[in-house]
C-alpha atoms as a PDB file:
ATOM      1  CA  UNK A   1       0.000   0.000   0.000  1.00  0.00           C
ATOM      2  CA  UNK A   2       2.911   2.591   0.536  1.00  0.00           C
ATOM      3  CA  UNK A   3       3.832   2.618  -3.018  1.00  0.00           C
ATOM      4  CA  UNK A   4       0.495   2.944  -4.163  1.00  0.00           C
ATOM      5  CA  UNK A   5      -0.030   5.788  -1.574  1.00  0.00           C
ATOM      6  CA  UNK A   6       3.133   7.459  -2.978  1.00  0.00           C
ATOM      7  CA  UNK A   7       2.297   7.134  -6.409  1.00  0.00           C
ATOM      8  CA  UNK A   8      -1.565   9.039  -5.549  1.00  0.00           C
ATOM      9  CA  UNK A   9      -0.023  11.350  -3.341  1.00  0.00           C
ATOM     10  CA  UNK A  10       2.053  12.529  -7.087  1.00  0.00           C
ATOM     11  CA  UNK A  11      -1.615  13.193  -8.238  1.00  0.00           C
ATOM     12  CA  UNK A  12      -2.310  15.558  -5.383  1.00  0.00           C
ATOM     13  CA  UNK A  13      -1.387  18.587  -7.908  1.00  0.00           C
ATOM     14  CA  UNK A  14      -4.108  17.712 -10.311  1.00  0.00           C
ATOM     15  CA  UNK A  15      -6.762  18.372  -7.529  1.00  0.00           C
ATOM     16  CA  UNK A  16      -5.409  22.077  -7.716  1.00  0.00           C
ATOM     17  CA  UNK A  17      -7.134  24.992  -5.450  1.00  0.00           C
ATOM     18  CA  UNK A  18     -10.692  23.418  -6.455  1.00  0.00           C
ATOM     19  CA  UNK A  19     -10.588  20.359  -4.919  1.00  0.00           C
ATOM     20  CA  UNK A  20     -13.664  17.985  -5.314  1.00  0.00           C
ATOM     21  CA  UNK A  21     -15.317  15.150  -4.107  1.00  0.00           C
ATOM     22  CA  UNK A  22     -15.947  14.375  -8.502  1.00  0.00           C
ATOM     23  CA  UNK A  23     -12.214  15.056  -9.238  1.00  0.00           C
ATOM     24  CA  UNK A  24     -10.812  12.860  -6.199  1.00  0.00           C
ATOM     25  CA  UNK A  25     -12.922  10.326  -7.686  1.00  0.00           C
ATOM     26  CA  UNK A  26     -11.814  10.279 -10.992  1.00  0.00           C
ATOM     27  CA  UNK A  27      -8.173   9.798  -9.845  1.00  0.00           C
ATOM     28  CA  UNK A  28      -9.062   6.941  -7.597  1.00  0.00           C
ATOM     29  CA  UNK A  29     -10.951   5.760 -10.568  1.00  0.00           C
ATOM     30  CA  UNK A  30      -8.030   5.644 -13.196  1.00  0.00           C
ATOM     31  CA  UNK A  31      -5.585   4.595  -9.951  1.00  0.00           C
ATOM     32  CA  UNK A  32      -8.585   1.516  -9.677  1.00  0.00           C
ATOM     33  CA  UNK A  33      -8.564   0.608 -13.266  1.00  0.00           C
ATOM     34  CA  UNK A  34      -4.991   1.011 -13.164  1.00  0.00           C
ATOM     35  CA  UNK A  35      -4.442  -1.619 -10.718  1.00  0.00           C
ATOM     36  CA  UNK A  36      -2.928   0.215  -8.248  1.00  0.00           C
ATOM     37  CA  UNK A  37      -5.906  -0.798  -5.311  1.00  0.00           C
ATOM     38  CA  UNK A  38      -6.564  -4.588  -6.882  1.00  0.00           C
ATOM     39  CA  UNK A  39      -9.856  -6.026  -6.299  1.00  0.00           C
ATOM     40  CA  UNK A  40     -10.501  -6.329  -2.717  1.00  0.00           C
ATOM     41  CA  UNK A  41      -8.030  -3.879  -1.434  1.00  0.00           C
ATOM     42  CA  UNK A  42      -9.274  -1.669   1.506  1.00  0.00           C
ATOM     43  CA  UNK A  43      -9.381   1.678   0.873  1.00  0.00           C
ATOM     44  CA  UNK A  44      -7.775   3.914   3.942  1.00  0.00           C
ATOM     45  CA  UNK A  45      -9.411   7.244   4.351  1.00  0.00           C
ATOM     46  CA  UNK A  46      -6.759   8.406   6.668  1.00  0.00           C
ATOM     47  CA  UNK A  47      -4.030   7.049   3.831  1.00  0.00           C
ATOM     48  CA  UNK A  48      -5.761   8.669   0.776  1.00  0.00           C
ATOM     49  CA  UNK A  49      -6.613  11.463   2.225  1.00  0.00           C
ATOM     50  CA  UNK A  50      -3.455  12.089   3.420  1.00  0.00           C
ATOM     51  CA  UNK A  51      -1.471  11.478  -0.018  1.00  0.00           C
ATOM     52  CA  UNK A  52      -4.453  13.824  -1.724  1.00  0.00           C
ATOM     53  CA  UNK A  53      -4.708  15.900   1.157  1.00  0.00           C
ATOM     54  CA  UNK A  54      -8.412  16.148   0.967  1.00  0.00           C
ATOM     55  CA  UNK A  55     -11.083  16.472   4.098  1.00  0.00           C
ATOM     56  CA  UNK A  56     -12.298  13.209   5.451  1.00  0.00           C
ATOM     57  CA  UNK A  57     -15.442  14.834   4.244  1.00  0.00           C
ATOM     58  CA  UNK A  58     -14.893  14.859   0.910  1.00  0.00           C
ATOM     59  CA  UNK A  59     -12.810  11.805   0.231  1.00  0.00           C
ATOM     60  CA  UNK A  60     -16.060   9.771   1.583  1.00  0.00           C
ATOM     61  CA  UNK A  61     -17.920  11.594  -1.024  1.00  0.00           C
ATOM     62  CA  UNK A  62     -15.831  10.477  -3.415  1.00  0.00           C
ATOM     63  CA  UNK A  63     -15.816   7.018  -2.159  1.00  0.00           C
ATOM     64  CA  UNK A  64     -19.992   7.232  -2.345  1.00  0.00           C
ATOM     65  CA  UNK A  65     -19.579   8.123  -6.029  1.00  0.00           C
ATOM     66  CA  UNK A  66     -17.404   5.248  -6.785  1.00  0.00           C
ATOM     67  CA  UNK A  67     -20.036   3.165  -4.781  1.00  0.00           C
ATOM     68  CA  UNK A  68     -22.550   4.100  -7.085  1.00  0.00           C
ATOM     69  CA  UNK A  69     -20.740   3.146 -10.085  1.00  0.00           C
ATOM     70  CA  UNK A  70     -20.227  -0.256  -8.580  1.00  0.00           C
ATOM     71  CA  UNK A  71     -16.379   0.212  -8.051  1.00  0.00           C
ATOM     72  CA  UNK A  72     -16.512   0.006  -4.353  1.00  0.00           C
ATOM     73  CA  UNK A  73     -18.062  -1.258  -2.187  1.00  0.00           C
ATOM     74  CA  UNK A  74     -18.823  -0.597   1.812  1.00  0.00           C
ATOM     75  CA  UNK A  75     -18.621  -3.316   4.330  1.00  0.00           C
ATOM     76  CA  UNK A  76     -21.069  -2.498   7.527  1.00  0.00           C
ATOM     77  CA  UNK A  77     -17.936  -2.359  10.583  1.00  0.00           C
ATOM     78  CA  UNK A  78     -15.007  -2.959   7.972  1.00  0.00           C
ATOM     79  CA  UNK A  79     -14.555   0.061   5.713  1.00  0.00           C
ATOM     80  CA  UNK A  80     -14.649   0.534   2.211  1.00  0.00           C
ATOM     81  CA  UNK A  81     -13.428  -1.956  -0.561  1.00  0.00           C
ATOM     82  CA  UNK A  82     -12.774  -2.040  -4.462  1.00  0.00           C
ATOM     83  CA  UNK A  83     -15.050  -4.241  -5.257  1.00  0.00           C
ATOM     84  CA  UNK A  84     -14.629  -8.185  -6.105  1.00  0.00           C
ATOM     85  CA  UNK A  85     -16.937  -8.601  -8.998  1.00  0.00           C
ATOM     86  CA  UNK A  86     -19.300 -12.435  -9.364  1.00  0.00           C
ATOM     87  CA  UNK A  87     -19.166 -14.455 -11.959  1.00  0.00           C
ATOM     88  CA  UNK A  88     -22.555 -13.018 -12.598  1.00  0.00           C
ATOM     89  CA  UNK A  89     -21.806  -9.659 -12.756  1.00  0.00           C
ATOM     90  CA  UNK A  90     -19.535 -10.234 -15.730  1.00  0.00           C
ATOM     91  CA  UNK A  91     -21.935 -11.760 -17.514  1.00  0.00           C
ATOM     92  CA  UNK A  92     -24.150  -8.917 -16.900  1.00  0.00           C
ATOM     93  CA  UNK A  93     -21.626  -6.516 -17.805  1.00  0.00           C
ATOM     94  CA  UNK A  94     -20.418  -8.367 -21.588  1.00  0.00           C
ATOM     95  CA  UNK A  95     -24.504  -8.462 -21.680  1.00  0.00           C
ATOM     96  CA  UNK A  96     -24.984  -4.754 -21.323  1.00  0.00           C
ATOM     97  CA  UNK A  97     -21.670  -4.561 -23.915  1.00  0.00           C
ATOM     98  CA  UNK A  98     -23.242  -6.767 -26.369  1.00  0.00           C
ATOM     99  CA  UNK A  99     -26.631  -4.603 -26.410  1.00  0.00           C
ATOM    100  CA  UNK A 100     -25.322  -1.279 -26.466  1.00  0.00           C
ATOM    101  CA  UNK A 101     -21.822  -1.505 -28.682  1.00  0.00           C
ATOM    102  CA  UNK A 102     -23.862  -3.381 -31.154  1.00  0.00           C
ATOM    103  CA  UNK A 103     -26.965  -0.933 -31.636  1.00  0.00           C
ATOM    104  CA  UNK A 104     -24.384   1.408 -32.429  1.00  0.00           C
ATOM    105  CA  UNK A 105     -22.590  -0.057 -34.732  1.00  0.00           C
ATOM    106  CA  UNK A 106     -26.121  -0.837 -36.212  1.00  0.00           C
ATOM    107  CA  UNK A 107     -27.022   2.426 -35.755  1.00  0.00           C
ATOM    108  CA  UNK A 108     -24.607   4.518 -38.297  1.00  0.00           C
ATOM    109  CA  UNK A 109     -25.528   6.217 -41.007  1.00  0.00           C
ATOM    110  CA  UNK A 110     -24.434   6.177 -44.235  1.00  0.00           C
ATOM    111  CA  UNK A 111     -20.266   6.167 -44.728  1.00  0.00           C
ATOM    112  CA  UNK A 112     -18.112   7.410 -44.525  1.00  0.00           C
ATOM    113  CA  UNK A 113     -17.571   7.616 -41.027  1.00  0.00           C
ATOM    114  CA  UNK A 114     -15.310   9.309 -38.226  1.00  0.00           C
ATOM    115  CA  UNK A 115     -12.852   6.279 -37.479  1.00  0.00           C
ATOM    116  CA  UNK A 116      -9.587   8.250 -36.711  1.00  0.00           C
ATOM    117  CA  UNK A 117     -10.141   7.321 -32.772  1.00  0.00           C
ATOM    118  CA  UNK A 118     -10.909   3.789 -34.110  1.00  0.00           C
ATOM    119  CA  UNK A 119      -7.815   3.431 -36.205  1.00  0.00           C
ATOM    120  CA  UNK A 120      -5.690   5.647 -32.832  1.00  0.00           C
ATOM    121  CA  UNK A 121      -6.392   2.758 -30.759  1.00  0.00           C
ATOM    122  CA  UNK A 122      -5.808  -0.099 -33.167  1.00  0.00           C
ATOM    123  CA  UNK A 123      -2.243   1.104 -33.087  1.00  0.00           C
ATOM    124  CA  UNK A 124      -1.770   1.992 -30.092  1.00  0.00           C
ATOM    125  CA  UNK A 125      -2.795  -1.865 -29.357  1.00  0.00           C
ATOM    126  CA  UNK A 126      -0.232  -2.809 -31.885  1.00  0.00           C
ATOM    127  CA  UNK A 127       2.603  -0.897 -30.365  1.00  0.00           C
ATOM    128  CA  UNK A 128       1.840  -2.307 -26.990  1.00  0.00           C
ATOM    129  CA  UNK A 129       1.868  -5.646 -28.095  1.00  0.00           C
ATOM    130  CA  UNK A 130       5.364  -4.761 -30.043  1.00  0.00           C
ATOM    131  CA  UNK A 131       7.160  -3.963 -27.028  1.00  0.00           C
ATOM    132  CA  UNK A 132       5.573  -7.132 -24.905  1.00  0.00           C
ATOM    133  CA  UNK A 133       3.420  -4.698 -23.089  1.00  0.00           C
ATOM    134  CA  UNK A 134       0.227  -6.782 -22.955  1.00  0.00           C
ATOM    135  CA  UNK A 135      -1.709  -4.514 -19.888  1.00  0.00           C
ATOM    136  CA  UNK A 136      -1.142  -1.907 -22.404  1.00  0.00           C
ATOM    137  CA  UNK A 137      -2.463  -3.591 -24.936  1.00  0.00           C
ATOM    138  CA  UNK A 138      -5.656  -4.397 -22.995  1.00  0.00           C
ATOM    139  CA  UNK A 139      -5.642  -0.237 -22.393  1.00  0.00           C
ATOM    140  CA  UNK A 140      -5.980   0.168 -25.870  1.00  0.00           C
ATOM    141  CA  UNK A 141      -8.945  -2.370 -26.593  1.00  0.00           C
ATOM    142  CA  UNK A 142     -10.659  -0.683 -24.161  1.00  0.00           C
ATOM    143  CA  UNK A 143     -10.021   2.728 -26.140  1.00  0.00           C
ATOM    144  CA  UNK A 144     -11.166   0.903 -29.063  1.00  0.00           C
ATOM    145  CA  UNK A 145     -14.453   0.344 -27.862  1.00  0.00           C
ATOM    146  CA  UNK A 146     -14.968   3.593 -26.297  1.00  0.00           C
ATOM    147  CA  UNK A 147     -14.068   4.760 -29.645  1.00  0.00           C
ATOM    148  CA  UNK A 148     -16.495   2.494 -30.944  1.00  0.00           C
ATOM    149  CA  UNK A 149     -19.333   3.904 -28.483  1.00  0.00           C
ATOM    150  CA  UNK A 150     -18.477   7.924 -29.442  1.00  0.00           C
ATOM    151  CA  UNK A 151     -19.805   6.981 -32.312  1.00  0.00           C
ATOM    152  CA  UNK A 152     -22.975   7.565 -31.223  1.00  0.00           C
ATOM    153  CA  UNK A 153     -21.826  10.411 -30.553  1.00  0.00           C
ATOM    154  CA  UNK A 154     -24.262  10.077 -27.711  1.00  0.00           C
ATOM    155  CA  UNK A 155     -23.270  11.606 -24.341  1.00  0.00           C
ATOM    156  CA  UNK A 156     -25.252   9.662 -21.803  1.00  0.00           C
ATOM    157  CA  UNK A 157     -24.220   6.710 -24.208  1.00  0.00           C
ATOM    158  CA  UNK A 158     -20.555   7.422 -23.518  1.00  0.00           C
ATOM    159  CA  UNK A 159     -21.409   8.033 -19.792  1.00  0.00           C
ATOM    160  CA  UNK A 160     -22.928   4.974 -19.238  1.00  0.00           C
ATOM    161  CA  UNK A 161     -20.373   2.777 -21.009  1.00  0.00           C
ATOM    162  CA  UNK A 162     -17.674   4.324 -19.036  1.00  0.00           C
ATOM    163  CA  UNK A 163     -18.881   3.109 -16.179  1.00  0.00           C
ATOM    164  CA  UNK A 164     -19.030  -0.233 -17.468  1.00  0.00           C
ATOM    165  CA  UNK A 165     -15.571  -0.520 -18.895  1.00  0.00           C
ATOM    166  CA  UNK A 166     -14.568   0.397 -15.537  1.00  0.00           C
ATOM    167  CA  UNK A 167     -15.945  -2.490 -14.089  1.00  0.00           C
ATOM    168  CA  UNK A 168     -14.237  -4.663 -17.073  1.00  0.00           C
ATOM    169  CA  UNK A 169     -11.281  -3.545 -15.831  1.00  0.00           C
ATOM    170  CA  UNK A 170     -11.877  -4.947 -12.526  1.00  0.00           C
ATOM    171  CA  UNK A 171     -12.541  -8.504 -13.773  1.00  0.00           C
ATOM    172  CA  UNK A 172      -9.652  -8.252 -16.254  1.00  0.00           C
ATOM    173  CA  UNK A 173      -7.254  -7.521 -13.078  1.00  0.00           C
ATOM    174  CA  UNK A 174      -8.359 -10.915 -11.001  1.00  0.00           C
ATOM    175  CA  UNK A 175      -7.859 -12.330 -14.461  1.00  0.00           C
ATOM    176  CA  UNK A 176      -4.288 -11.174 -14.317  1.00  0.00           C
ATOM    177  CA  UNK A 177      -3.162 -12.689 -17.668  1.00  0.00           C
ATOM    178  CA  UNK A 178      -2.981  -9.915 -20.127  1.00  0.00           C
ATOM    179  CA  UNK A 179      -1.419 -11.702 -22.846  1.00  0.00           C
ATOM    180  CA  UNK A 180      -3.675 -14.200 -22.989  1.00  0.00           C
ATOM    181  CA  UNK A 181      -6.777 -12.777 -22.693  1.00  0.00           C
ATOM    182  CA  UNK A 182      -6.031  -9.681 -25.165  1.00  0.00           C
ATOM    183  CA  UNK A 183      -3.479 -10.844 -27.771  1.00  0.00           C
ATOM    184  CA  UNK A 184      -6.379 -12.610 -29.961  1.00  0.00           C
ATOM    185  CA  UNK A 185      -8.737  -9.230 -30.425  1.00  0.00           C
ATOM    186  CA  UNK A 186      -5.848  -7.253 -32.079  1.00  0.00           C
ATOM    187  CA  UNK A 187      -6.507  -8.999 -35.408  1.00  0.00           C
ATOM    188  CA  UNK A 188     -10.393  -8.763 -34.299  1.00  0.00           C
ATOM    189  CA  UNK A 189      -9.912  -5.084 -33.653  1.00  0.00           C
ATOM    190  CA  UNK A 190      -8.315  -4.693 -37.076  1.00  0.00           C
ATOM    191  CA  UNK A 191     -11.234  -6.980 -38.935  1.00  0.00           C
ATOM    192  CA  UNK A 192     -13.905  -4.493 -37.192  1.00  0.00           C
ATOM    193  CA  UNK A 193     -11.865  -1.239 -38.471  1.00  0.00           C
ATOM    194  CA  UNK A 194     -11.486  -2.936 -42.176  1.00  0.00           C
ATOM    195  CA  UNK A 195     -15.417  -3.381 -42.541  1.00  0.00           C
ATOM    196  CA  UNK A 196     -16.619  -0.234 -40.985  1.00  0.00           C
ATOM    197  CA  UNK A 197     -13.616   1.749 -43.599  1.00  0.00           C
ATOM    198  CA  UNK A 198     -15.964  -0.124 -46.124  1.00  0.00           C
ATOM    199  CA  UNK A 199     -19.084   0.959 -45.246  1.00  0.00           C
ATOM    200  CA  UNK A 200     -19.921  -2.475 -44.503  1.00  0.00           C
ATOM    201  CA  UNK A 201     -21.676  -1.801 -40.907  1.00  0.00           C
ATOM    202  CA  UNK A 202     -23.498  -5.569 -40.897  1.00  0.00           C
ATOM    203  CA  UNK A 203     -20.404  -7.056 -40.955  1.00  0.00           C
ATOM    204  CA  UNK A 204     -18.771  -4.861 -38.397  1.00  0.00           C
ATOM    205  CA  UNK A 205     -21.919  -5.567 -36.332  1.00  0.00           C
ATOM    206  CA  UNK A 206     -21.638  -9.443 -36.698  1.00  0.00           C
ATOM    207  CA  UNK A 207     -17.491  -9.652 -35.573  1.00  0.00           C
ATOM    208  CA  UNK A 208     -18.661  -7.083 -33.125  1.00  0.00           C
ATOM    209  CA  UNK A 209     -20.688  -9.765 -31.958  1.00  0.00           C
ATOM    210  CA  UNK A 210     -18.842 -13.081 -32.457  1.00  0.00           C
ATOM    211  CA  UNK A 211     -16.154 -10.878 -30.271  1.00  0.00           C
ATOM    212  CA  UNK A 212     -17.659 -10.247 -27.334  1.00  0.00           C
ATOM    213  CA  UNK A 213     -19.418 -13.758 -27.108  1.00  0.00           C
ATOM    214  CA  UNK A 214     -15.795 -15.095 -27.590  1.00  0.00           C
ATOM    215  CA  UNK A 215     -14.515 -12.636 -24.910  1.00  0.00           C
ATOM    216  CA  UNK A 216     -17.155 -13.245 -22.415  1.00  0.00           C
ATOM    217  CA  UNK A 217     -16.272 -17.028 -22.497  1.00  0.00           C
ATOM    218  CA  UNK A 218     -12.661 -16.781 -22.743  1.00  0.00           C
ATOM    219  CA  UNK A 219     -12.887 -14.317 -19.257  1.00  0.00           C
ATOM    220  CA  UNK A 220     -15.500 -16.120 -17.753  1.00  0.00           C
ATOM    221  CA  UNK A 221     -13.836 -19.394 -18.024  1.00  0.00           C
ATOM    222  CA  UNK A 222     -10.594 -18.233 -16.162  1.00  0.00           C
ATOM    223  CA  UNK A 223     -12.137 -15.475 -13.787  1.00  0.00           C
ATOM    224  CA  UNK A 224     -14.565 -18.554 -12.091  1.00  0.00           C
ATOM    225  CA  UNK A 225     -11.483 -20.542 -11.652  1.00  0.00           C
ATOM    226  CA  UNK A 226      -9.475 -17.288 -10.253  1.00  0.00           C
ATOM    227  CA  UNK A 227     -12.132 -16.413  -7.833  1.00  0.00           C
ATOM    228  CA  UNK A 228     -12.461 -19.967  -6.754  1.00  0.00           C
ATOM    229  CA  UNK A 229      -8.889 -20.631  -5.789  1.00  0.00           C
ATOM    230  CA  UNK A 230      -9.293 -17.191  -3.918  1.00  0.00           C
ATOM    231  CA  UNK A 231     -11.861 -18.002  -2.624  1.00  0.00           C
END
């Protein structure tokens, strides 16, 4: 915990002279999907709020927002938590994936459209894999589908769906096997790019698809074992 508390206490300066229950979260949110505070870690209000040197007051504000999005979680007598996620809430959350990331793709207009943030990520998740860097390679498929979901260009759309990939990210870190679990949607990435560049928005929406059934299996499949030997 002392590194990690070092490390947030170097993010104090973004909290400038308006500090805020909203911005404390959103560093403890990146720090979360990060990895710095694993699944399960308890969260120290005299620790974080020390490093961010924020009230008591308004780090548990913070810690209520996270709450809400399902990042923490408060234990009656025990504190507060980053939440372990169920088999079942993974399943919930590739559901919610699957319905939303699909009507949008279905949802386009007529081509051409905006990709540049599409194609951004796709290399960005080549370079990662390049240099062996396969967490950052799992950074950059989630930019991918964010990119995927501004294409809505919907902003309670967005909103929503960056709550959920935050939640991903909590499965994919008791997964712990980056390589794994990410190398194979590169070339899936790349195959969803090539059809929407076409115009060709029923075939992006059907690999679309065929992904995240894949995805949900493949994490599924090695998060119930993961959470069983923890457990």
């Amino acid at each position: 915990m002392a590194e990690q508390l070092k490390d947030l206490a170097d993010d104090r300066a973004l909290l400038g002279r308006t500090s805020t229950a909203e911005r404390v979260s959103d560093i403890l949110r990146s720090r979360i999907a990060e990895g710095y505070f694993p699944p399960g870690t308890r969260l120290s209000e005299d620790s974080i709020g020390g490093a961010l040197g924020v009230s008591r007051n308004t780090l548990r504000e913070a810690f209520r927002l996270l709450t809400h999005e399902r990042l923490l979680v408060h234990e009656l007598n025990r504190g507060v938590f980053v939440r372990v996620l169920t088999v079942e809430d993974v399943e919930d959350i590739y559901r919610t994936r699957r319905l939303v990331e699909c009507a949008v793709v279905r949802g386009l207009g007529e081509p051409p459209y905006g990709l540049d943030g599409l194609a951004d990520a796709v290399e960005e998740g080549r370079r990662a894999a390049r240099e062996g860097d396969w967490k950052g390679v799992g950074t950059a498929n989630i930019h991918f589908h964010r990119e995927l979901v501004a294409l809505a260009a919907s902003e309670r759309t967005a909103e929503l769906m960056r709550s959920v990939f935050a939640e991903l990210r909590l499965a994919f870190h008791v997964v712990d096997e980056p390589q794994r679990l990410h190398e194979p949607y590169i070339a899936r990435n790349v195959a969803i790019l090539e059809a929407l560049q076409a115009g060709d928005r029923g075939k992006a929406e059907r690999l679309l698809a065929g992904y995240l059934d894949d995805s949900l299996e493949r994490v599924v499949e090695v998060y119930r074992r993961r959470v069983g030997e923890d457990g």
